[in-house]
PDB file of N, CA and C in Angstrom:
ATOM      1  N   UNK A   1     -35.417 -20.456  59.912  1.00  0.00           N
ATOM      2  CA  UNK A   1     -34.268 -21.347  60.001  1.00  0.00           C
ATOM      3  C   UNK A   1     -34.769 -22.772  60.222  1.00  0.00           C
ATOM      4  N   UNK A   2     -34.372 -23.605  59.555  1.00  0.00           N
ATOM      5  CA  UNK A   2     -34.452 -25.270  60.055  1.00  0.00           C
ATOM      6  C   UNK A   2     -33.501 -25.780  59.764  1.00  0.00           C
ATOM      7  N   UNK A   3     -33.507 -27.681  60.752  1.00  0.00           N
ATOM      8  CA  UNK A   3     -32.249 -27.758  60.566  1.00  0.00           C
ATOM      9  C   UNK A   3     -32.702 -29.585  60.316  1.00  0.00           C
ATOM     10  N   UNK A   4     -31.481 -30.241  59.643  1.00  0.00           N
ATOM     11  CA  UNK A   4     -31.919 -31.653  59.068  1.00  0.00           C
ATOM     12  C   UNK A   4     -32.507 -32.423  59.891  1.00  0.00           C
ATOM     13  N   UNK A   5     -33.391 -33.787  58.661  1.00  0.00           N
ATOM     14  CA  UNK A   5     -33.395 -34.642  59.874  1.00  0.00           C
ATOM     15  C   UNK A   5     -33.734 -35.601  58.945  1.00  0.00           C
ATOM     16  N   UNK A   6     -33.953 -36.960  59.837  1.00  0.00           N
ATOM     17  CA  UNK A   6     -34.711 -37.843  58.943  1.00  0.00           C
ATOM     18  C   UNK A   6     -36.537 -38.339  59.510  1.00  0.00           C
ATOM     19  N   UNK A   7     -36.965 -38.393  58.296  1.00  0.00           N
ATOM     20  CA  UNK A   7     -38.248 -39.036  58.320  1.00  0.00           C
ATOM     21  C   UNK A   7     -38.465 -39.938  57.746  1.00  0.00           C
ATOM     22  N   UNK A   8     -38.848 -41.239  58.893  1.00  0.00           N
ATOM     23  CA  UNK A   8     -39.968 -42.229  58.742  1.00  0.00           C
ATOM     24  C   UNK A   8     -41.702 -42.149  58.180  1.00  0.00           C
ATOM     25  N   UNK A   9     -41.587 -42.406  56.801  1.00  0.00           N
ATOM     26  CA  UNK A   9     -43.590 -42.376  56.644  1.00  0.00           C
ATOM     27  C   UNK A   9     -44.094 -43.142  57.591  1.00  0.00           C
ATOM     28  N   UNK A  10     -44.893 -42.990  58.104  1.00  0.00           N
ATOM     29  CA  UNK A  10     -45.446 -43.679  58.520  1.00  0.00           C
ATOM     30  C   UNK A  10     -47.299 -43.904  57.600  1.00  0.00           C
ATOM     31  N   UNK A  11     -47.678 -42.701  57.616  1.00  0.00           N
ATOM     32  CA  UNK A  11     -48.857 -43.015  56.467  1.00  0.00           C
ATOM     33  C   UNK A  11     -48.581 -41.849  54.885  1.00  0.00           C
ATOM     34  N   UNK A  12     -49.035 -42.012  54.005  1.00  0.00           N
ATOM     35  CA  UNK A  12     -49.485 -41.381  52.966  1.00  0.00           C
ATOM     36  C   UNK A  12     -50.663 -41.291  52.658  1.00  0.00           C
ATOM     37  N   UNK A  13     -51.078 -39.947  51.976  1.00  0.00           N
ATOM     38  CA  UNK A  13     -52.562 -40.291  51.650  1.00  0.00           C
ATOM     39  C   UNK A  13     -52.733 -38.996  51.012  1.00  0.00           C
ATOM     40  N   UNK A  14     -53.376 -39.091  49.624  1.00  0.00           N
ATOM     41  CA  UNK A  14     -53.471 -38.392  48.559  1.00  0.00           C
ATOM     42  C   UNK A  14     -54.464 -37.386  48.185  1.00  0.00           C
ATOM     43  N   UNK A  15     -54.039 -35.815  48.339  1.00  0.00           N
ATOM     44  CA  UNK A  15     -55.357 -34.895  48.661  1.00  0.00           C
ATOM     45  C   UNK A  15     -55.576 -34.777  47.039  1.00  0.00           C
ATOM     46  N   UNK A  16     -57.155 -33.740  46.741  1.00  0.00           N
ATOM     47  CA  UNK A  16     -57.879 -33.702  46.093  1.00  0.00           C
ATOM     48  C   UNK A  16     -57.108 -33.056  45.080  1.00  0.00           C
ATOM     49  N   UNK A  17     -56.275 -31.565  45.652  1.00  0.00           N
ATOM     50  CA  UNK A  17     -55.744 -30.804  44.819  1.00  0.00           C
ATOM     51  C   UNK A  17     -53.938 -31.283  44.139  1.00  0.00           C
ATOM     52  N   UNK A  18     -53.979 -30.218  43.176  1.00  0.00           N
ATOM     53  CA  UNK A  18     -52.714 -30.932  42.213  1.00  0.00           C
ATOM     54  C   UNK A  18     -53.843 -30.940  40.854  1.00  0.00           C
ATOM     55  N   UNK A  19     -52.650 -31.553  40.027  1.00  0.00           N
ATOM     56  CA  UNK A  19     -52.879 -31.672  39.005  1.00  0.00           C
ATOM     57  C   UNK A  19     -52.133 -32.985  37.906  1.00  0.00           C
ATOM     58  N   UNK A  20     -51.559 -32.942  36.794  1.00  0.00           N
ATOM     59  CA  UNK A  20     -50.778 -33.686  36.384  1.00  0.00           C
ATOM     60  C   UNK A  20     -49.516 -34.094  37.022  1.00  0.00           C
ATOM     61  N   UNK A  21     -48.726 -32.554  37.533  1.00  0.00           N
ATOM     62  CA  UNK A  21     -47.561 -32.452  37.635  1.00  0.00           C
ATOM     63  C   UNK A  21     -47.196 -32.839  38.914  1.00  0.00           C
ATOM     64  N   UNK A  22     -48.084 -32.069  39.719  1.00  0.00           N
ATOM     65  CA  UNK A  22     -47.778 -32.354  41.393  1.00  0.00           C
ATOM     66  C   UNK A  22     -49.176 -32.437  41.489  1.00  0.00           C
ATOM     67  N   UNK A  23     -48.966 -33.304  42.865  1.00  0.00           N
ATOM     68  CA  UNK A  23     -50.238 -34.084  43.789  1.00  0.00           C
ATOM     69  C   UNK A  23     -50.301 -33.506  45.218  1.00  0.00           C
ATOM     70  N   UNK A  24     -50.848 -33.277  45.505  1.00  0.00           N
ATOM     71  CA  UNK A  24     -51.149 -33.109  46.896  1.00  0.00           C
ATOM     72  C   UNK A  24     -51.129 -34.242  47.882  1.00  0.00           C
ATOM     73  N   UNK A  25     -49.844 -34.174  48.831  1.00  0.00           N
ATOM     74  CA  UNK A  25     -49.789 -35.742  49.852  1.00  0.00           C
ATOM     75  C   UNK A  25     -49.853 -35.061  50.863  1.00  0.00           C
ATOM     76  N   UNK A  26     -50.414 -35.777  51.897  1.00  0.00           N
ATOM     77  CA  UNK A  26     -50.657 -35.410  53.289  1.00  0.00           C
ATOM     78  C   UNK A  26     -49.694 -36.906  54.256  1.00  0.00           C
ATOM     79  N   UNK A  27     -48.901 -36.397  54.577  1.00  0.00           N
ATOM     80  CA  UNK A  27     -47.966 -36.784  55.507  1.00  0.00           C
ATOM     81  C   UNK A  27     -47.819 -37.298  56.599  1.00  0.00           C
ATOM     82  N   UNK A  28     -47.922 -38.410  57.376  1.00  0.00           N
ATOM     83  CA  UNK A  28     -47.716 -38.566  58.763  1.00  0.00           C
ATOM     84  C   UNK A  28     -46.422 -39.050  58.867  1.00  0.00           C
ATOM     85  N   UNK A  29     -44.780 -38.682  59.525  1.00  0.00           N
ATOM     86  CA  UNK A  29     -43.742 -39.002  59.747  1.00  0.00           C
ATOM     87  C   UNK A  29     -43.384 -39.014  61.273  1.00  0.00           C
ATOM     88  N   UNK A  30     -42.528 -39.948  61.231  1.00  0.00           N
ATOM     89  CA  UNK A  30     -41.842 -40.094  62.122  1.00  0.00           C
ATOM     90  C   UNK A  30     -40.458 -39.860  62.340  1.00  0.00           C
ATOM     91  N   UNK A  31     -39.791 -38.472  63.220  1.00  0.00           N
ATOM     92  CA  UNK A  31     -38.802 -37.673  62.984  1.00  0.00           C
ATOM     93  C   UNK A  31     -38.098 -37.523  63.973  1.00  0.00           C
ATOM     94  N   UNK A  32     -36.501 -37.710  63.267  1.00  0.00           N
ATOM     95  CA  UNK A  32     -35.591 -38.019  64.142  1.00  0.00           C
ATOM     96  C   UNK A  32     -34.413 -37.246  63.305  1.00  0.00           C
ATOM     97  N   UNK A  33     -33.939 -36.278  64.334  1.00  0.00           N
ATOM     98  CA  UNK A  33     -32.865 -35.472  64.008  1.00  0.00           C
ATOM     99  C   UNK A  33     -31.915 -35.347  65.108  1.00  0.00           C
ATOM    100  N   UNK A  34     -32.080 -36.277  65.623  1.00  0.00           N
ATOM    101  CA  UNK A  34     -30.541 -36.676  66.248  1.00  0.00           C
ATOM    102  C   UNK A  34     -30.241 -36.001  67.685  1.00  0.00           C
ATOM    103  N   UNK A  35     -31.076 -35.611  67.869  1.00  0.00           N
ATOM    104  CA  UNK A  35     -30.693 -34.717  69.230  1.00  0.00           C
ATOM    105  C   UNK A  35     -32.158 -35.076  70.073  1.00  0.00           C
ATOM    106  N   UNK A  36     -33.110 -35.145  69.796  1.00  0.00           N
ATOM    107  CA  UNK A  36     -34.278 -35.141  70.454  1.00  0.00           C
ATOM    108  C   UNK A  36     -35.243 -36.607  70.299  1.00  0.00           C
ATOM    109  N   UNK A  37     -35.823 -36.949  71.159  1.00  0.00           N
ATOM    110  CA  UNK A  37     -36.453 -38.516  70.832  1.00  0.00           C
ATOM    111  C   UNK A  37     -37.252 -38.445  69.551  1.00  0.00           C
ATOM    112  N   UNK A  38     -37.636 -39.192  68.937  1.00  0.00           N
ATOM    113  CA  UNK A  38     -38.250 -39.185  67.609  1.00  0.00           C
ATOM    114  C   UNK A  38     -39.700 -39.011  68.013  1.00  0.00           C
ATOM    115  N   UNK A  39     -40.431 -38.313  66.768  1.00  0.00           N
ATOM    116  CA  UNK A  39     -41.727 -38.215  67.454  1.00  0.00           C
ATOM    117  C   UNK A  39     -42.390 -37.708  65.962  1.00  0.00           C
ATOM    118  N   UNK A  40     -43.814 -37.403  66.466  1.00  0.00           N
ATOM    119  CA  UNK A  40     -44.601 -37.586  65.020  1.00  0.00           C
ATOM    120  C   UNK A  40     -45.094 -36.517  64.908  1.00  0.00           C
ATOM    121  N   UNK A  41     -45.086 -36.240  63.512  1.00  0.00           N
ATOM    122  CA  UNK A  41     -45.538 -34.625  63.014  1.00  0.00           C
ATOM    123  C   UNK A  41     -46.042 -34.753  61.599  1.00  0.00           C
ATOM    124  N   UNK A  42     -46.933 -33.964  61.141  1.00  0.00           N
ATOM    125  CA  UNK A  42     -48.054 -34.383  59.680  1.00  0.00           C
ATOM    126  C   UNK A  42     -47.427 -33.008  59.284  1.00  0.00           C
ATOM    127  N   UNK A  43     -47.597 -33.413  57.530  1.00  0.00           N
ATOM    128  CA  UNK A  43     -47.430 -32.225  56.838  1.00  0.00           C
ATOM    129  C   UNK A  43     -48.548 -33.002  55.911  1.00  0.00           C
ATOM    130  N   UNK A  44     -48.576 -31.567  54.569  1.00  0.00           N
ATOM    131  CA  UNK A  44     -49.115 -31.268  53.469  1.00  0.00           C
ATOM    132  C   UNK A  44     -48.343 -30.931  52.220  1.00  0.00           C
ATOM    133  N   UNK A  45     -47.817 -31.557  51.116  1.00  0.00           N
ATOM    134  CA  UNK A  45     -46.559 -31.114  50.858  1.00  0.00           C
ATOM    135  C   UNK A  45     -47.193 -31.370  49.293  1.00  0.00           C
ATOM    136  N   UNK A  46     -47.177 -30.551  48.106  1.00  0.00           N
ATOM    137  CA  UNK A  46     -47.292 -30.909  46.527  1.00  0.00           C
ATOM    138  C   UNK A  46     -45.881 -31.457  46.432  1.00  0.00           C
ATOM    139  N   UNK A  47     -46.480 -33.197  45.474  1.00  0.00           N
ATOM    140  CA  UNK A  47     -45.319 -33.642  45.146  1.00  0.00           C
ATOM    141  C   UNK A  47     -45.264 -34.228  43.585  1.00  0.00           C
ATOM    142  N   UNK A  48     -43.885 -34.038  43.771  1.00  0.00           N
ATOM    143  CA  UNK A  48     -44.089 -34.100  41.831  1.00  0.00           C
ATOM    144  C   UNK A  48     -44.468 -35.532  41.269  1.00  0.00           C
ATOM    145  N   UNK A  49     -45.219 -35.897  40.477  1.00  0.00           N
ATOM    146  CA  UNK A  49     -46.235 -37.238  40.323  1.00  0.00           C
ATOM    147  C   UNK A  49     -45.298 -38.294  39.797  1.00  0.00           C
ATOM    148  N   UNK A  50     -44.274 -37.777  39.508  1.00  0.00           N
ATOM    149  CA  UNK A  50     -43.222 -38.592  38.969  1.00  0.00           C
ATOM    150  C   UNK A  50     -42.300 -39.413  40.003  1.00  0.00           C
ATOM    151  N   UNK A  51     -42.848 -38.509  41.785  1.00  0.00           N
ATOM    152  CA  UNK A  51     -41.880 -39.244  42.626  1.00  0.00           C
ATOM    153  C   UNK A  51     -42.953 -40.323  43.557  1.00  0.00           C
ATOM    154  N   UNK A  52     -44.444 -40.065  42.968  1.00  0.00           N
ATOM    155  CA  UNK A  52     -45.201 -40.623  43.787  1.00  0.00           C
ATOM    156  C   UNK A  52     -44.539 -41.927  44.582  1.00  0.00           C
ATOM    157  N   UNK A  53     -43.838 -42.805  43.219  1.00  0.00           N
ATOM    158  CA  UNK A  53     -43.946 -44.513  43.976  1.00  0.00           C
ATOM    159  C   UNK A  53     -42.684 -44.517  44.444  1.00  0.00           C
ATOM    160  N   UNK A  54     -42.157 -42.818  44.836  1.00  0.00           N
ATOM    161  CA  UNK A  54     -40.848 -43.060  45.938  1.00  0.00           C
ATOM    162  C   UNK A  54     -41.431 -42.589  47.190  1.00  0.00           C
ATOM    163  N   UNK A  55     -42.555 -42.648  47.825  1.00  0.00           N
ATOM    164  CA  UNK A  55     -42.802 -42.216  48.976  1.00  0.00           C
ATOM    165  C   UNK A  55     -43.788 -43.197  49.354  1.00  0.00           C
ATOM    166  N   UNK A  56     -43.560 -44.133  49.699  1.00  0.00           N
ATOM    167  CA  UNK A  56     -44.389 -44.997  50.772  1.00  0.00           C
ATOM    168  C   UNK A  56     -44.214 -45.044  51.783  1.00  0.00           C
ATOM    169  N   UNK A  57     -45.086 -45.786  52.604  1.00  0.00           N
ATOM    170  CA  UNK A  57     -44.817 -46.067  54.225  1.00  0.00           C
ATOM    171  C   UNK A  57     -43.837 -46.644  54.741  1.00  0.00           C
ATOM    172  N   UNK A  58     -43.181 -46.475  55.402  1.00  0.00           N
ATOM    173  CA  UNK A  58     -42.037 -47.277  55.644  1.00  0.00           C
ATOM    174  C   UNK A  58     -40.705 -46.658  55.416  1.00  0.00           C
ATOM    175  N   UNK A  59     -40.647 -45.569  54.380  1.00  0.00           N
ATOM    176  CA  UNK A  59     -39.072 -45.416  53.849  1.00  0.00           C
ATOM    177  C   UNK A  59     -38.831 -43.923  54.881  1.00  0.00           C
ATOM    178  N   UNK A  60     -37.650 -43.940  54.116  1.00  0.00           N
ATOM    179  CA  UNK A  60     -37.387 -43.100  55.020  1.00  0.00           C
ATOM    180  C   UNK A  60     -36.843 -41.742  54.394  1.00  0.00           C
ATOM    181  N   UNK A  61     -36.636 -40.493  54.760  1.00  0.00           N
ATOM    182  CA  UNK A  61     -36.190 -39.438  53.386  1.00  0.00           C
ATOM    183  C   UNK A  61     -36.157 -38.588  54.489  1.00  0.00           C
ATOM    184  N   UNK A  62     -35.033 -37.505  53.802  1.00  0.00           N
ATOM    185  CA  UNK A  62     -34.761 -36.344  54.322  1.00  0.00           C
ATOM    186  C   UNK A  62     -35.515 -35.133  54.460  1.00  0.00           C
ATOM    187  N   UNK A  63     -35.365 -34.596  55.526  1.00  0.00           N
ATOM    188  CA  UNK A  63     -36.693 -33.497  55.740  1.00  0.00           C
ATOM    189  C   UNK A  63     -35.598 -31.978  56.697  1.00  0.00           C
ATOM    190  N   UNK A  64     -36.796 -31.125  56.548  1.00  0.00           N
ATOM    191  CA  UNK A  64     -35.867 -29.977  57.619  1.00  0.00           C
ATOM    192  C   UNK A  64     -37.427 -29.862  58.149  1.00  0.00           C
ATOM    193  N   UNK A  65     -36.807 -29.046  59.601  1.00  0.00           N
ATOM    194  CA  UNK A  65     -37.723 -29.011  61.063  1.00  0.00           C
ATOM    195  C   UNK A  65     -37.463 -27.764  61.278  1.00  0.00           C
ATOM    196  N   UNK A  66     -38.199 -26.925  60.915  1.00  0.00           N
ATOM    197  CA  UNK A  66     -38.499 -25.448  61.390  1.00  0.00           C
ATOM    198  C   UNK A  66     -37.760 -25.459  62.879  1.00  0.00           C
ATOM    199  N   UNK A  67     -36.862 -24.592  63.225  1.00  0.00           N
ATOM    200  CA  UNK A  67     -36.489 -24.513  64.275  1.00  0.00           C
ATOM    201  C   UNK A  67     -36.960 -23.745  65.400  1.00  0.00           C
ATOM    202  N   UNK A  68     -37.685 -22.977  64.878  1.00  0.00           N
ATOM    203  CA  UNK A  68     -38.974 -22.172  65.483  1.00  0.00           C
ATOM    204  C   UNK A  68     -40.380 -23.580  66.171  1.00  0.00           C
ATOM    205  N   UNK A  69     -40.840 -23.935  65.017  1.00  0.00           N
ATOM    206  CA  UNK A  69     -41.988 -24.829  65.256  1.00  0.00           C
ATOM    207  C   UNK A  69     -41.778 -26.313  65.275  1.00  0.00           C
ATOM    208  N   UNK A  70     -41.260 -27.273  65.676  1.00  0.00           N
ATOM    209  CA  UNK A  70     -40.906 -28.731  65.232  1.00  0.00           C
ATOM    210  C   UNK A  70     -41.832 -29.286  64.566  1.00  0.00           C
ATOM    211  N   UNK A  71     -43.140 -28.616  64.498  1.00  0.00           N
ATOM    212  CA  UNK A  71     -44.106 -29.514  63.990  1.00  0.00           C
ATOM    213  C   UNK A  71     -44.314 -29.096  62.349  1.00  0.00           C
ATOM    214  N   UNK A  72     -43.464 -27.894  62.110  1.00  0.00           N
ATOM    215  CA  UNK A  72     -43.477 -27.653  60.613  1.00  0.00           C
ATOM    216  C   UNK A  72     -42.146 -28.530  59.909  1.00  0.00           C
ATOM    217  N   UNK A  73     -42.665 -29.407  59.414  1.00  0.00           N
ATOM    218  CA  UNK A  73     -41.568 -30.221  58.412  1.00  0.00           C
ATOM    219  C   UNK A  73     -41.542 -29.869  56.891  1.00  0.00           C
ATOM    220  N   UNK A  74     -40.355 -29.665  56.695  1.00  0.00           N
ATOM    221  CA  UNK A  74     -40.604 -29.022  54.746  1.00  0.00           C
ATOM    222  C   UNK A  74     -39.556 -30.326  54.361  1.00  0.00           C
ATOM    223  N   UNK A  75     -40.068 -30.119  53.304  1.00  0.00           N
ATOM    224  CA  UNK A  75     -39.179 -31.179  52.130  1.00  0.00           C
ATOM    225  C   UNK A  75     -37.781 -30.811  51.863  1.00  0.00           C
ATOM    226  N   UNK A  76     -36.867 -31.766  52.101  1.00  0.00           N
ATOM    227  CA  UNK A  76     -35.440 -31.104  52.240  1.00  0.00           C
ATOM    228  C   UNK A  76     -35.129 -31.504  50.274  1.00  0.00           C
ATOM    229  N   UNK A  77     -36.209 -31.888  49.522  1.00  0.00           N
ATOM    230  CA  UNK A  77     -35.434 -32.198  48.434  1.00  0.00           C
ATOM    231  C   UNK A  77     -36.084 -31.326  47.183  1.00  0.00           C
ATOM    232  N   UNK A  78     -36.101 -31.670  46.092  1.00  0.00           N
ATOM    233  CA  UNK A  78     -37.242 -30.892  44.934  1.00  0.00           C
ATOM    234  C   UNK A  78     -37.852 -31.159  44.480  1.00  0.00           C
ATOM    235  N   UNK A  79     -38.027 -31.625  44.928  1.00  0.00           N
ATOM    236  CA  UNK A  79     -39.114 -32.864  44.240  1.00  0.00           C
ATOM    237  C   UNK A  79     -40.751 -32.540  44.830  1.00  0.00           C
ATOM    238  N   UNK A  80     -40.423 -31.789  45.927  1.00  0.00           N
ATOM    239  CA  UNK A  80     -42.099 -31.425  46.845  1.00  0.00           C
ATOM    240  C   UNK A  80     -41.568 -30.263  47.150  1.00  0.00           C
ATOM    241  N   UNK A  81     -42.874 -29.535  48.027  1.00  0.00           N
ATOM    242  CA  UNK A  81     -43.360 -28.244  48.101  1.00  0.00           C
ATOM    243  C   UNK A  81     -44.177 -28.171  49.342  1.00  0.00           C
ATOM    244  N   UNK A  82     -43.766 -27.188  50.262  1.00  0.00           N
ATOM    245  CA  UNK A  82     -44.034 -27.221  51.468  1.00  0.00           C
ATOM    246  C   UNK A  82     -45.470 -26.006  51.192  1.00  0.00           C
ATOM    247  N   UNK A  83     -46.590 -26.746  51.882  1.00  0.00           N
ATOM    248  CA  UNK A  83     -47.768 -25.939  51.839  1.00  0.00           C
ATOM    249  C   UNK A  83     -48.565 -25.806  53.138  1.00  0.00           C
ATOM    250  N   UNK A  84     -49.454 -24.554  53.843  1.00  0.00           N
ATOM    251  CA  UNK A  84     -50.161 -24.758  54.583  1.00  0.00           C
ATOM    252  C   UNK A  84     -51.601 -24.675  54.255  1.00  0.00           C
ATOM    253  N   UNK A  85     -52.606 -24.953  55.093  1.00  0.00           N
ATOM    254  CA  UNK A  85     -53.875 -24.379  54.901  1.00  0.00           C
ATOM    255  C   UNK A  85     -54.921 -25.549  54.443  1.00  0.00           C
ATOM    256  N   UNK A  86     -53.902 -26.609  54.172  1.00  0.00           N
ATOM    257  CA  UNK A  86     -54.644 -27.745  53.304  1.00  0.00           C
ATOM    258  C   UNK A  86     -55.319 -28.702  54.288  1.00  0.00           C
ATOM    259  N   UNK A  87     -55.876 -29.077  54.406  1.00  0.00           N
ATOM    260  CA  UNK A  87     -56.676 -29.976  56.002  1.00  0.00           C
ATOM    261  C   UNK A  87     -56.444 -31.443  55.328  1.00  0.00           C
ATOM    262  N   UNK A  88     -55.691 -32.370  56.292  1.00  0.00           N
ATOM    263  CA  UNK A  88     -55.958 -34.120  55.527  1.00  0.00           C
ATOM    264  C   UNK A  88     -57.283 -34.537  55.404  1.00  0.00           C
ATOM    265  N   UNK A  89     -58.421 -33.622  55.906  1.00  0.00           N
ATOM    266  CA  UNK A  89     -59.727 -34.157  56.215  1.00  0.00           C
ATOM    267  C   UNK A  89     -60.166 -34.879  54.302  1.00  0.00           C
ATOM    268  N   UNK A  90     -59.810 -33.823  53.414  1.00  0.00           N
ATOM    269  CA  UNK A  90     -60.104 -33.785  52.146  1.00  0.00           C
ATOM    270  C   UNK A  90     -59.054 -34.473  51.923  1.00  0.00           C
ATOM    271  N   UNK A  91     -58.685 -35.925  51.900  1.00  0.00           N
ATOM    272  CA  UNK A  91     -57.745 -36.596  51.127  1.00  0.00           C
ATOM    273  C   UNK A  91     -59.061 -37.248  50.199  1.00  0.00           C
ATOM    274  N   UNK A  92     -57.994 -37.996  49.728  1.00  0.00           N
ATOM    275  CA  UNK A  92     -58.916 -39.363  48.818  1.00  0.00           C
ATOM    276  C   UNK A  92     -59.543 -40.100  49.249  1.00  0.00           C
ATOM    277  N   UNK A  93     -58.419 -41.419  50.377  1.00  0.00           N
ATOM    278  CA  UNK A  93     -58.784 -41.968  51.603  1.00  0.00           C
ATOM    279  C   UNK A  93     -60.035 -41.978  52.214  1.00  0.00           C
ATOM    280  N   UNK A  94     -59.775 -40.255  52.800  1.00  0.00           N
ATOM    281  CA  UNK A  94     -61.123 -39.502  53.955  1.00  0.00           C
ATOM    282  C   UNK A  94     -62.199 -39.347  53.201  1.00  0.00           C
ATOM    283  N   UNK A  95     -62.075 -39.291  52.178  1.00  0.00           N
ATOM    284  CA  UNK A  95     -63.982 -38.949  51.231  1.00  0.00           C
ATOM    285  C   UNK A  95     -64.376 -39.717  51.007  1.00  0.00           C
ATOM    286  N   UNK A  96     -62.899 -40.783  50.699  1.00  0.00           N
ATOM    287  CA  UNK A  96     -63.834 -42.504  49.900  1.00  0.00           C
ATOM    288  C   UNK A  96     -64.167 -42.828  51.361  1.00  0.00           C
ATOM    289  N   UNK A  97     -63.978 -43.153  52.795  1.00  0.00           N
ATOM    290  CA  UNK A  97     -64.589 -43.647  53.609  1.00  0.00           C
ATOM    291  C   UNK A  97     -63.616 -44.801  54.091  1.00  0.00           C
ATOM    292  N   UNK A  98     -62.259 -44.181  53.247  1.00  0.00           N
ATOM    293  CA  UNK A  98     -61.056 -45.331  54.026  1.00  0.00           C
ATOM    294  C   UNK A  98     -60.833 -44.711  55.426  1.00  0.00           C
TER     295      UNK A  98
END
């Protein structure tokens, strides 16, 4: 079960895996669903390459919060794909030495 919320990016940053279609983004947000103080939680999410230059830092987009775990955030839209297992260590960023 999860239930809405909104998220603040706060960073983006682009993992290795994906392909044409979807990319692999690694997530840092800032999340606020209305009942609890806002606070920060990372995901890993394939997103479709077509929405890349709608997800920058700063904006803000709808998300759901595992109601079990707060720290699992999935994509409330279709555009992405909620994944585990993926480490941000292997972004782009982290290998180039940003």
């Amino acid at each position: 079960d999860a239930k809405h919320a909104k998220a603040k990016i706060i960073s983006v940053s682009q993992g290795l895996q994906g392909g044409d279609i979807k990319k692999m983004i690694f997530f840092t947000f800032e999340i606020n669903d209305g009942f609890t103080a806002p606070y920060t939680a990372s995901a890993g999410w394939f997103v479709d390459t077509l929405r890349l230059s709608k997800i920058q830092e700063g904006m803000e987009i709808d998300v759901k919060v595992d109601s079990a775990d707060p720290m699992k955030i999935y994509p409330a839209a279709g555009w992405a794909t909620y994944t585990e297992g993926y480490n941000s260590n292997l972004s782009v960023d982290k290998l180039s030495g940003k």
